[in-house]
C-alpha atoms as a PDB file:
ATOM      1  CA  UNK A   1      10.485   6.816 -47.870  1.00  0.00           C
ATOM      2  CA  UNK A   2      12.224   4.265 -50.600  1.00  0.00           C
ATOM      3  CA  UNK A   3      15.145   4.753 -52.151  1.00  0.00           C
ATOM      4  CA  UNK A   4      12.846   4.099 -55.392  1.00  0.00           C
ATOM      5  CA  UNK A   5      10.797   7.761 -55.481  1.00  0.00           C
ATOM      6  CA  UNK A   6      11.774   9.570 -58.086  1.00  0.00           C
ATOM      7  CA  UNK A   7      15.054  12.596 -57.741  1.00  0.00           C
ATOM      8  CA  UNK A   8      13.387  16.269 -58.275  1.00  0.00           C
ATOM      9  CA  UNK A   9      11.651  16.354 -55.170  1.00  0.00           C
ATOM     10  CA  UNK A  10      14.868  15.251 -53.035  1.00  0.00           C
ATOM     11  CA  UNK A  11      17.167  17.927 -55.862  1.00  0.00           C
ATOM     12  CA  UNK A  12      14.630  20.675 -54.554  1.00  0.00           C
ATOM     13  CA  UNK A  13      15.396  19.772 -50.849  1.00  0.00           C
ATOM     14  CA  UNK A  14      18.978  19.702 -51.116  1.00  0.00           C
ATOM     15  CA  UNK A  15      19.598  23.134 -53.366  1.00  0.00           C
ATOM     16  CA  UNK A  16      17.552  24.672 -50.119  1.00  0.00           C
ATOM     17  CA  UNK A  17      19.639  22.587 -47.887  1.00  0.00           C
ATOM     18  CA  UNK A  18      22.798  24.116 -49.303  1.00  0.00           C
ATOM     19  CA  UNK A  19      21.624  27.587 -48.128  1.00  0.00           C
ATOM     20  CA  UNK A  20      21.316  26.707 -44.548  1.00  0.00           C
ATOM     21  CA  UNK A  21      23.556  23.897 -43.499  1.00  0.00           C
ATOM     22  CA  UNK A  22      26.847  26.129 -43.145  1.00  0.00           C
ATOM     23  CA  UNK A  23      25.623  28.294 -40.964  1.00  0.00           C
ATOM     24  CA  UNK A  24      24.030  25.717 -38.590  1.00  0.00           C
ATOM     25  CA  UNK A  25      27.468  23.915 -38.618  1.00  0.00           C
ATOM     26  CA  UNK A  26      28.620  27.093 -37.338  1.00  0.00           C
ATOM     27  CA  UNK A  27      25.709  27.309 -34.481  1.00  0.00           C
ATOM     28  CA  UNK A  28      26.793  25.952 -30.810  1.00  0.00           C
ATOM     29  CA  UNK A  29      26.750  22.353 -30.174  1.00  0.00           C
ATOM     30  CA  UNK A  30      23.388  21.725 -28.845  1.00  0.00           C
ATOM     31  CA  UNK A  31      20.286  23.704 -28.409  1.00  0.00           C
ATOM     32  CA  UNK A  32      17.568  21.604 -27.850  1.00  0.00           C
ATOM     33  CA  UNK A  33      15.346  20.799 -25.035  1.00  0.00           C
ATOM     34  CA  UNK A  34      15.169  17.986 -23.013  1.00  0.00           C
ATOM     35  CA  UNK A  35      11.738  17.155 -22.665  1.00  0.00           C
ATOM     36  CA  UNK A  36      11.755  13.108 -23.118  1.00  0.00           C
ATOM     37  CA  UNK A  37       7.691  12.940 -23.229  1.00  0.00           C
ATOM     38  CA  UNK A  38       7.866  14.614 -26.366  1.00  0.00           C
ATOM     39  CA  UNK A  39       5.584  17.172 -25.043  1.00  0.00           C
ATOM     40  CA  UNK A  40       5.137  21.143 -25.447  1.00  0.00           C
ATOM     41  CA  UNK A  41       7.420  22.852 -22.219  1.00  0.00           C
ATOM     42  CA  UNK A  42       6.217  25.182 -20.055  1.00  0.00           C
ATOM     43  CA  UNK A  43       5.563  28.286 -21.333  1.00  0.00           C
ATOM     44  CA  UNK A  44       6.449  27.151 -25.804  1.00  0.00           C
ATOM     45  CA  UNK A  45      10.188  28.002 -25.114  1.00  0.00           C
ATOM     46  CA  UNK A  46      12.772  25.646 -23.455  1.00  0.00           C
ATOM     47  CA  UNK A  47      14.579  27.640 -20.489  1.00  0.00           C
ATOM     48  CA  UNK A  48      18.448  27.786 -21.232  1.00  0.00           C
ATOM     49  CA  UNK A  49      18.688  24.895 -18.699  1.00  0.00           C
ATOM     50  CA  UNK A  50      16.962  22.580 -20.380  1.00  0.00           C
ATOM     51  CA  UNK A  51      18.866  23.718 -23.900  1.00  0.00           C
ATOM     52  CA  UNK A  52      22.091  22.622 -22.154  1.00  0.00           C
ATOM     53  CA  UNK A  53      21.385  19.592 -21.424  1.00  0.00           C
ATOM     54  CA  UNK A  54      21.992  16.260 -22.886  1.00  0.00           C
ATOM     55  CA  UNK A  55      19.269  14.248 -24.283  1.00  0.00           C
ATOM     56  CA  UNK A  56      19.309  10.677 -22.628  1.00  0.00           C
ATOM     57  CA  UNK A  57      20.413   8.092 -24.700  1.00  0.00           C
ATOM     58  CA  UNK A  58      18.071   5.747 -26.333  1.00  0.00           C
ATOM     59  CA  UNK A  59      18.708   2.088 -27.843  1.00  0.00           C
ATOM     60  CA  UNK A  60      20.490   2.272 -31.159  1.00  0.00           C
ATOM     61  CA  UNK A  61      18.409  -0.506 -33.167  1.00  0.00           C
ATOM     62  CA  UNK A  62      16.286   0.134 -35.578  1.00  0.00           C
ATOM     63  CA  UNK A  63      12.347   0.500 -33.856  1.00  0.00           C
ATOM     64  CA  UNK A  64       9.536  -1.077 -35.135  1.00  0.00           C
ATOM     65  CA  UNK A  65       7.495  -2.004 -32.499  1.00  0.00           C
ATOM     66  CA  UNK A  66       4.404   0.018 -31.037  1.00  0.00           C
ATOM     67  CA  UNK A  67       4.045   1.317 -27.538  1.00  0.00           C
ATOM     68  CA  UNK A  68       0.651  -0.115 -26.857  1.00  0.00           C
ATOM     69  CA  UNK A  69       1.930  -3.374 -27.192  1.00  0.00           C
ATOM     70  CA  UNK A  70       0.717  -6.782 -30.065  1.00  0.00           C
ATOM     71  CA  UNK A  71      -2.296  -4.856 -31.217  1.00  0.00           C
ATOM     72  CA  UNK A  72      -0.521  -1.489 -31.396  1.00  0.00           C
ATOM     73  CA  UNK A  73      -0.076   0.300 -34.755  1.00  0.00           C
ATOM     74  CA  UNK A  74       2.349   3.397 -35.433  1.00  0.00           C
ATOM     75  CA  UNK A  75       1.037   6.289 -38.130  1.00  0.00           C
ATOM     76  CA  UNK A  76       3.958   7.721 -39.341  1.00  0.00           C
ATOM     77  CA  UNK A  77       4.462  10.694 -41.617  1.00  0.00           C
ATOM     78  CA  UNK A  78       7.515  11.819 -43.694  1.00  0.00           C
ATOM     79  CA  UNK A  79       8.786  14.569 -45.598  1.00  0.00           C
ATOM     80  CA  UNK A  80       7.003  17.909 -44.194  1.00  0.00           C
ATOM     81  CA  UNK A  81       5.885  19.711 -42.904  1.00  0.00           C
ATOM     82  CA  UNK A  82       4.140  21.236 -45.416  1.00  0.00           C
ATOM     83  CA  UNK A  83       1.443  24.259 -45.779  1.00  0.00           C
ATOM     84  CA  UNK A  84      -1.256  22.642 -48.151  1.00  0.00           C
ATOM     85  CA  UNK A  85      -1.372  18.843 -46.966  1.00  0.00           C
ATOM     86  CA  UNK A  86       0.287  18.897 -43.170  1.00  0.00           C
ATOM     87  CA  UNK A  87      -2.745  21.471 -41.648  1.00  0.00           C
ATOM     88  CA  UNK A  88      -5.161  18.224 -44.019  1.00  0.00           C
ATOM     89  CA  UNK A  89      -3.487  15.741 -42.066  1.00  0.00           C
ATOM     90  CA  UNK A  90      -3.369  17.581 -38.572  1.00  0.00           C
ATOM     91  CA  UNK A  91      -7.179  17.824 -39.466  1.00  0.00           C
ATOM     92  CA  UNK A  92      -8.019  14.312 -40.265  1.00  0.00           C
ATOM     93  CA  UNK A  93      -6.272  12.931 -37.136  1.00  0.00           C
ATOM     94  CA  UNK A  94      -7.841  14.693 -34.493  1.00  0.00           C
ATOM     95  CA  UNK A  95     -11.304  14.477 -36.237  1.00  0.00           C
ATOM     96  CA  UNK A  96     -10.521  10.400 -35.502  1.00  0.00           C
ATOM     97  CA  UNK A  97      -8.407  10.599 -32.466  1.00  0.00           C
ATOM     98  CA  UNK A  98      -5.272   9.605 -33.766  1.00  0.00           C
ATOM     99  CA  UNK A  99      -1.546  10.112 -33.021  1.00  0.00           C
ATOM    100  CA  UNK A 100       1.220   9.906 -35.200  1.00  0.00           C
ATOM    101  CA  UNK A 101       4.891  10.071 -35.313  1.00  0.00           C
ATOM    102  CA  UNK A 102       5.801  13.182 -37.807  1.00  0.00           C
ATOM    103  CA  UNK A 103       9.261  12.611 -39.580  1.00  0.00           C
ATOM    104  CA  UNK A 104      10.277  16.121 -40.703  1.00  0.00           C
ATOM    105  CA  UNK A 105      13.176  17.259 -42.963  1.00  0.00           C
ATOM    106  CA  UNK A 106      14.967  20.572 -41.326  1.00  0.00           C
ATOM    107  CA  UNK A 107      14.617  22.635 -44.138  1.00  0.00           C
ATOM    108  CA  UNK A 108      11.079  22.438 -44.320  1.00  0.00           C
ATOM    109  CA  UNK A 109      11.142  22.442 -40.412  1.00  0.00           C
ATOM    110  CA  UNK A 110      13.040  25.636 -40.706  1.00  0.00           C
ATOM    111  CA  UNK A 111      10.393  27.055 -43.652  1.00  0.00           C
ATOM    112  CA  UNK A 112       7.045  26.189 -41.848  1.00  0.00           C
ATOM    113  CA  UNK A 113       7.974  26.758 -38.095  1.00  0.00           C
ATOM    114  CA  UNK A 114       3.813  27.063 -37.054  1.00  0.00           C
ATOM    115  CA  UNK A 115       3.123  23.917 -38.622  1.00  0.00           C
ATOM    116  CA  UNK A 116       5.724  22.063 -36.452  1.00  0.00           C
ATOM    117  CA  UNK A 117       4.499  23.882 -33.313  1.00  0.00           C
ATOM    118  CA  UNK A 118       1.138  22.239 -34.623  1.00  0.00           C
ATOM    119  CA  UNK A 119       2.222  18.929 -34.634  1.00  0.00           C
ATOM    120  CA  UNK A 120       3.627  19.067 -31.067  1.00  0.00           C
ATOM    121  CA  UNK A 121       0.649  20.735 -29.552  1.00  0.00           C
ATOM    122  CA  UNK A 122      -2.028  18.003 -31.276  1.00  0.00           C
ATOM    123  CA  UNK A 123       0.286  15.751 -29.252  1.00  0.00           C
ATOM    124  CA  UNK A 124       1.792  14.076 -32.122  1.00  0.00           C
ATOM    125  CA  UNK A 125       5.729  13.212 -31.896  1.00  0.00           C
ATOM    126  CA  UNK A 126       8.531  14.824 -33.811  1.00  0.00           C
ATOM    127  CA  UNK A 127      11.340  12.494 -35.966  1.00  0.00           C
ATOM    128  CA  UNK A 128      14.404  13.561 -37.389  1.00  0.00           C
ATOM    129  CA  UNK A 129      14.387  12.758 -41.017  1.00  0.00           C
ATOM    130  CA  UNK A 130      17.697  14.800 -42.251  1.00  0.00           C
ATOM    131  CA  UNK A 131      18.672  18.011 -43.568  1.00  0.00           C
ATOM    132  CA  UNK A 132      17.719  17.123 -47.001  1.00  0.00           C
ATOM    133  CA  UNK A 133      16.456  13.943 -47.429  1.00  0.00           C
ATOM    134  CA  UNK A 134      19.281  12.482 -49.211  1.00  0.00           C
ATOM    135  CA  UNK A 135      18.576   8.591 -49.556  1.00  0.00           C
ATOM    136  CA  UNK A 136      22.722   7.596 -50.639  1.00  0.00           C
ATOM    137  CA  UNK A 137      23.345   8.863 -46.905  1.00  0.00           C
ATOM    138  CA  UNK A 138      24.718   5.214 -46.519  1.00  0.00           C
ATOM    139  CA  UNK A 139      27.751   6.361 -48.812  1.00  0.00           C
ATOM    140  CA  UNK A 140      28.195   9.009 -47.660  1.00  0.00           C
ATOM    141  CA  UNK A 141      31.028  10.485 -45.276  1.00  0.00           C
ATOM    142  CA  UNK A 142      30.322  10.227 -41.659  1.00  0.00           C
ATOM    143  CA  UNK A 143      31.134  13.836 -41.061  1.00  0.00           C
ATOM    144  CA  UNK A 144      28.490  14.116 -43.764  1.00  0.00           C
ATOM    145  CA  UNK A 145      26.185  11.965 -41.682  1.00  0.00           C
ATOM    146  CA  UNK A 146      26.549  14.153 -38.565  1.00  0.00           C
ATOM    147  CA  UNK A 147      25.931  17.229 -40.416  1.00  0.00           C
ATOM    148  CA  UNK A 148      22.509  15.985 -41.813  1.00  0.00           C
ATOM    149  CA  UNK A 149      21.251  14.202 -38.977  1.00  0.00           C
ATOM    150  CA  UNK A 150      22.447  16.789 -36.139  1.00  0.00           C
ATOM    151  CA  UNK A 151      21.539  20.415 -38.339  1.00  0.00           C
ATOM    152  CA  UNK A 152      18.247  18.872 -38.662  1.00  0.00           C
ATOM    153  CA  UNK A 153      17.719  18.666 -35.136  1.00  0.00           C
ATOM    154  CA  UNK A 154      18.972  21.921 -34.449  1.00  0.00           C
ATOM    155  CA  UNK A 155      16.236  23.481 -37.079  1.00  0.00           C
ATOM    156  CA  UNK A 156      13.481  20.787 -35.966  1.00  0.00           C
ATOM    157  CA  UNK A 157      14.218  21.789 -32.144  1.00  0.00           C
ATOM    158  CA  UNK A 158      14.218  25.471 -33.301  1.00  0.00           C
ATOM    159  CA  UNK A 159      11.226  25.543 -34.937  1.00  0.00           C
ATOM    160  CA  UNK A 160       9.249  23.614 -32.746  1.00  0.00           C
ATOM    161  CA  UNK A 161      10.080  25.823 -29.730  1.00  0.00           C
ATOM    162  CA  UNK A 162      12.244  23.425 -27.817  1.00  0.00           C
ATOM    163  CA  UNK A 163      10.772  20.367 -28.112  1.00  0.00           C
ATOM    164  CA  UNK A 164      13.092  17.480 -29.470  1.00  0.00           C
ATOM    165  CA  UNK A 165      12.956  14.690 -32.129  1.00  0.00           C
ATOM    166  CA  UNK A 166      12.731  11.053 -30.504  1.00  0.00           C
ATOM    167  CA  UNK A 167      13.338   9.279 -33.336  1.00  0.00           C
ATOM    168  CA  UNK A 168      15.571   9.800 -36.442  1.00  0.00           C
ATOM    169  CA  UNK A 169      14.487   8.188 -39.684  1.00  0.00           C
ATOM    170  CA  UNK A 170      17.167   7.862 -42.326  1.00  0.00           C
ATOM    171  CA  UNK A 171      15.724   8.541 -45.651  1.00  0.00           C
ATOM    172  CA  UNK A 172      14.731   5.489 -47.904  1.00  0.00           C
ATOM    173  CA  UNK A 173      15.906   3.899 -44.727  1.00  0.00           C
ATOM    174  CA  UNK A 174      19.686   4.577 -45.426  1.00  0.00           C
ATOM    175  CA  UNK A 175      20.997   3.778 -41.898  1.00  0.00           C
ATOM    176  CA  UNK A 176      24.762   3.267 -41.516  1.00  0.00           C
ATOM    177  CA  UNK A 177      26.008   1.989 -37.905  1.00  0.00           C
ATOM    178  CA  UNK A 178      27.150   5.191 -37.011  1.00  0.00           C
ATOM    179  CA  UNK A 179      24.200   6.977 -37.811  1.00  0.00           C
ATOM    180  CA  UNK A 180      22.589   5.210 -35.724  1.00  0.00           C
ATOM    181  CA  UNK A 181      24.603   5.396 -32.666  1.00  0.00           C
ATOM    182  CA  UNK A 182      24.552   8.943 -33.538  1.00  0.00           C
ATOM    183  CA  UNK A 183      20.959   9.332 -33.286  1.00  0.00           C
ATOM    184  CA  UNK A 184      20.692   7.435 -30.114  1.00  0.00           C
ATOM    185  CA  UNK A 185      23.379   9.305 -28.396  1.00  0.00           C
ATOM    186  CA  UNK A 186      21.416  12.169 -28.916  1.00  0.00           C
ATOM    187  CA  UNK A 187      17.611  10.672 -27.269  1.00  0.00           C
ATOM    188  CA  UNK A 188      16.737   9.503 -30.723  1.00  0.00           C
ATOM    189  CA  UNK A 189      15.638   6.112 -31.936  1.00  0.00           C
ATOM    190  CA  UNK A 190      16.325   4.698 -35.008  1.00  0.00           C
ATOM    191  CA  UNK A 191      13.083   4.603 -36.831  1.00  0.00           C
ATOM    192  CA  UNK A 192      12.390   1.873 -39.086  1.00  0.00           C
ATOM    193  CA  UNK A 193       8.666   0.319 -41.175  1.00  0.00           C
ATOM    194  CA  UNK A 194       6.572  -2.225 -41.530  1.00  0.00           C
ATOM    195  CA  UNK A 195       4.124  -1.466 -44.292  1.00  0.00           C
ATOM    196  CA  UNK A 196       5.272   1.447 -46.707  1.00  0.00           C
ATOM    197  CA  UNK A 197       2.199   2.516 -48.758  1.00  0.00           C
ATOM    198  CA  UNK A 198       3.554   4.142 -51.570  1.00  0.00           C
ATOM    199  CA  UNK A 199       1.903   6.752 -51.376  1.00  0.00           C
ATOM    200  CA  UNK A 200       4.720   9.073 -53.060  1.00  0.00           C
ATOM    201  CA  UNK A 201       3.928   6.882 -56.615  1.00  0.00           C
ATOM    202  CA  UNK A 202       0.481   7.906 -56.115  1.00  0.00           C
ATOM    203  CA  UNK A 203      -0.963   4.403 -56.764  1.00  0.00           C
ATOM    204  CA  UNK A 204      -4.378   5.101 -56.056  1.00  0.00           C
ATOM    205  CA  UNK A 205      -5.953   5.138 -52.281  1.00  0.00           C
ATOM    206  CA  UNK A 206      -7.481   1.800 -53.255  1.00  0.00           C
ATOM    207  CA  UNK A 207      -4.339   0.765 -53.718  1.00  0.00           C
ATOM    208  CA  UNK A 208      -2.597   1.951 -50.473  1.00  0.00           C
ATOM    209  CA  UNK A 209      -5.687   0.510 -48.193  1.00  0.00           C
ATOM    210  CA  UNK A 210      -5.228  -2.748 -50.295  1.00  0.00           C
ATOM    211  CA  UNK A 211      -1.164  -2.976 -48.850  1.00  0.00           C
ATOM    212  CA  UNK A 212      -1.590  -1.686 -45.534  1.00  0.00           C
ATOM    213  CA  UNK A 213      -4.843  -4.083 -44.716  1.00  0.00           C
ATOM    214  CA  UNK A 214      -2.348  -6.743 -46.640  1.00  0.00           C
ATOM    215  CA  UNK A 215       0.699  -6.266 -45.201  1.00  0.00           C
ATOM    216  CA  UNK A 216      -0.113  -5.369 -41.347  1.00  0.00           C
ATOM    217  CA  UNK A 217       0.766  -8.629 -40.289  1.00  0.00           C
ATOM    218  CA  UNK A 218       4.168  -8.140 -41.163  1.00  0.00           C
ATOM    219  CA  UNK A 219       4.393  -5.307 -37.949  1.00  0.00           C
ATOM    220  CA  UNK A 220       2.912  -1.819 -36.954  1.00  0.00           C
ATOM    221  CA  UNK A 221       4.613   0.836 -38.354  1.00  0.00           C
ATOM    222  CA  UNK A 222       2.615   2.224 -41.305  1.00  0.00           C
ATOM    223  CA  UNK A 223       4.716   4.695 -43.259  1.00  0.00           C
ATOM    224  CA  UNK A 224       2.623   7.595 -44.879  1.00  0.00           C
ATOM    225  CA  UNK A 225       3.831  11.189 -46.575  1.00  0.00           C
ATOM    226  CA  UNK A 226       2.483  14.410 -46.161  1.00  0.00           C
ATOM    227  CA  UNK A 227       4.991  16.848 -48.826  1.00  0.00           C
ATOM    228  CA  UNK A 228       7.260  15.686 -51.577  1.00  0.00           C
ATOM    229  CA  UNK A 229       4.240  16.184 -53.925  1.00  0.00           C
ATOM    230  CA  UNK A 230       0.206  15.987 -54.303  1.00  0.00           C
ATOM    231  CA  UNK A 231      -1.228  14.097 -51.578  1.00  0.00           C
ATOM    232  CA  UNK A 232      -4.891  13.677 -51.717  1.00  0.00           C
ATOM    233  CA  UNK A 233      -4.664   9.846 -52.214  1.00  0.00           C
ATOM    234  CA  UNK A 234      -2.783  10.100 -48.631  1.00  0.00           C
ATOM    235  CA  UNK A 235      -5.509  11.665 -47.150  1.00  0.00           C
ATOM    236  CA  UNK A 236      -8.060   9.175 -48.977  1.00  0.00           C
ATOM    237  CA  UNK A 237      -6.328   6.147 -48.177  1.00  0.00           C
ATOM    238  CA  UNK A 238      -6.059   7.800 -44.181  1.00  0.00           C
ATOM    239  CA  UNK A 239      -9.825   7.783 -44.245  1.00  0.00           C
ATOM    240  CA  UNK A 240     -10.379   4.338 -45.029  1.00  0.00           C
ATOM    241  CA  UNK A 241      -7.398   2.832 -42.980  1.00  0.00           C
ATOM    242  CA  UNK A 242      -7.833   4.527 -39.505  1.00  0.00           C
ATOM    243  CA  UNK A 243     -11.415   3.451 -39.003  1.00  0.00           C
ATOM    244  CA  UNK A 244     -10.649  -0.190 -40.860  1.00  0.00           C
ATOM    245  CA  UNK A 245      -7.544  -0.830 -38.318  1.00  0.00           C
ATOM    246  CA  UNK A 246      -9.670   0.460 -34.942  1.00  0.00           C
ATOM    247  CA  UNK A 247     -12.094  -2.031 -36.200  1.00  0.00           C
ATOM    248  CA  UNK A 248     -10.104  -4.759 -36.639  1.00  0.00           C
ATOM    249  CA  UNK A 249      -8.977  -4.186 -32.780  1.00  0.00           C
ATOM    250  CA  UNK A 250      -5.764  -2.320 -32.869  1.00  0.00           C
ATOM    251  CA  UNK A 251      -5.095   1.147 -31.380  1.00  0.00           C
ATOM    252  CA  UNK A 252      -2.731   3.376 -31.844  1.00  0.00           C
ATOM    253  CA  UNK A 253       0.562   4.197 -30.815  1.00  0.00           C
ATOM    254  CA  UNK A 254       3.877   5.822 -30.831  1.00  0.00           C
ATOM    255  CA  UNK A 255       6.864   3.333 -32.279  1.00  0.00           C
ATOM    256  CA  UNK A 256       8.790   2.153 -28.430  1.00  0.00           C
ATOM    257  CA  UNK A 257      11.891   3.624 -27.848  1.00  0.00           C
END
């Protein structure tokens, strides 16, 4: 999301985050499971195997691009999960045969653990979005960094059951070098936009169909939110822009990595 949206929803995330990040610094190196498709693995739990070994490393620039190629499009959706509007989003998608990339913060990862086992088994992807969603990441130390980006995907890997993030999304887009080269060491792309919607200033669905059919030229990744407030203009604006963008001959995708 921009740097721009407003500070008591990102204060919220990081008094939680303070509760939980020393004790995942404290948790072994890497426990997460290396399934590159994204998929559920056998059986909802990753064998100890798989939780020992690397993920492959992806390119470190920032992704944009779609998977299905010039007419692709990327739904993407930051912030949760979260129990009132993630299980509305889950819903819309699959009623129109859609899948999305779902950038999740770790403490609400950690919090709603059934509604990031949801994601993955609708066949949606997971993204790393921090600890707690702090957008001045860019300033910040790079042991800082680490701690965000890599706690995260110990909680996100946790509560999913073993399946891994394949991107990481810095919030308000506050990528550093390292951070990226951090994320793709670790199997996950750098995850940029194309059309941000606003959504989180709640400018109307009107509004947010306006941009994206506006701005869609510009490239395919569409960013949405689904927590960090009321989002029934999200799921408004959803149900006007999914069937619009099918029409207008583009399908949908997962950004490349």
């Amino acid at each position: 999301m921009g740097k721009h949206k407003g500070r008591a929803w990102h204060s919220r995330l990081l008094a939680a985050a303070l509760g939980v990040t020393a004790l995942a610094a404290a948790t072994s190196v890497w426990t997460a499971q290396a399934d590159t498709t994204g998929g559920r693995p056998s059986g909802g739990v990753a064998s100890p195997d798989a939780r020992e070994r690397p993920a492959a490393k992806v390119a470190a620039g920032i992704a944009h691009a779609s998977d299905r190629g010039a007419r692709g499009v990327n739904i993407t959706i930051d912030d949760g999960p979260d129990p009132v509007w993630t299980p509305q989003v889950l819903r819309l998608l699959k009623d129109r045969g859609v899948k999305a990339t779902f950038c999740m913060v770790g403490t609400q990862a950690q919090a709603y653990p059934d509604l990031v086992k949801a994601v993955v088994a609708d066949g949606h992807r997971l993204c790393n979005h921090t600890v707690s969603h702090d957008t001045t990441m860019d300033t910040k130390s790079e042991a800082y960094q680490s701690q965000q980006i890599l706690d995260a995907e110990r909680m996100i890997t946790k509560a999913s059951g073993g399946v891994r993030s394949q991107y990481y999304r810095a919030p308000g887009g506050a990528f550093t070098p390292y951070s990226r080269q951090l994320a793709a060491s670790h199997g996950m792309r750098p995850l940029g936009w194309n059309v941000d919607t606003k959504d989180f200033e709640h400018p109307g669905a009107d509004t947010m169909v306006a941009t994206v059919k506006r701005e869609i030229s510009n490239g395919p990744t569409i960013l949405f939110h689904d927590a960090g407030g009321e989002r029934s203009q999200t799921l408004a604006a959803l149900r006007e822009v999914l069937p619009w963008l099918k029409e207008q001959g583009h399908s949908f995708g997962f950004p490349v990595r």
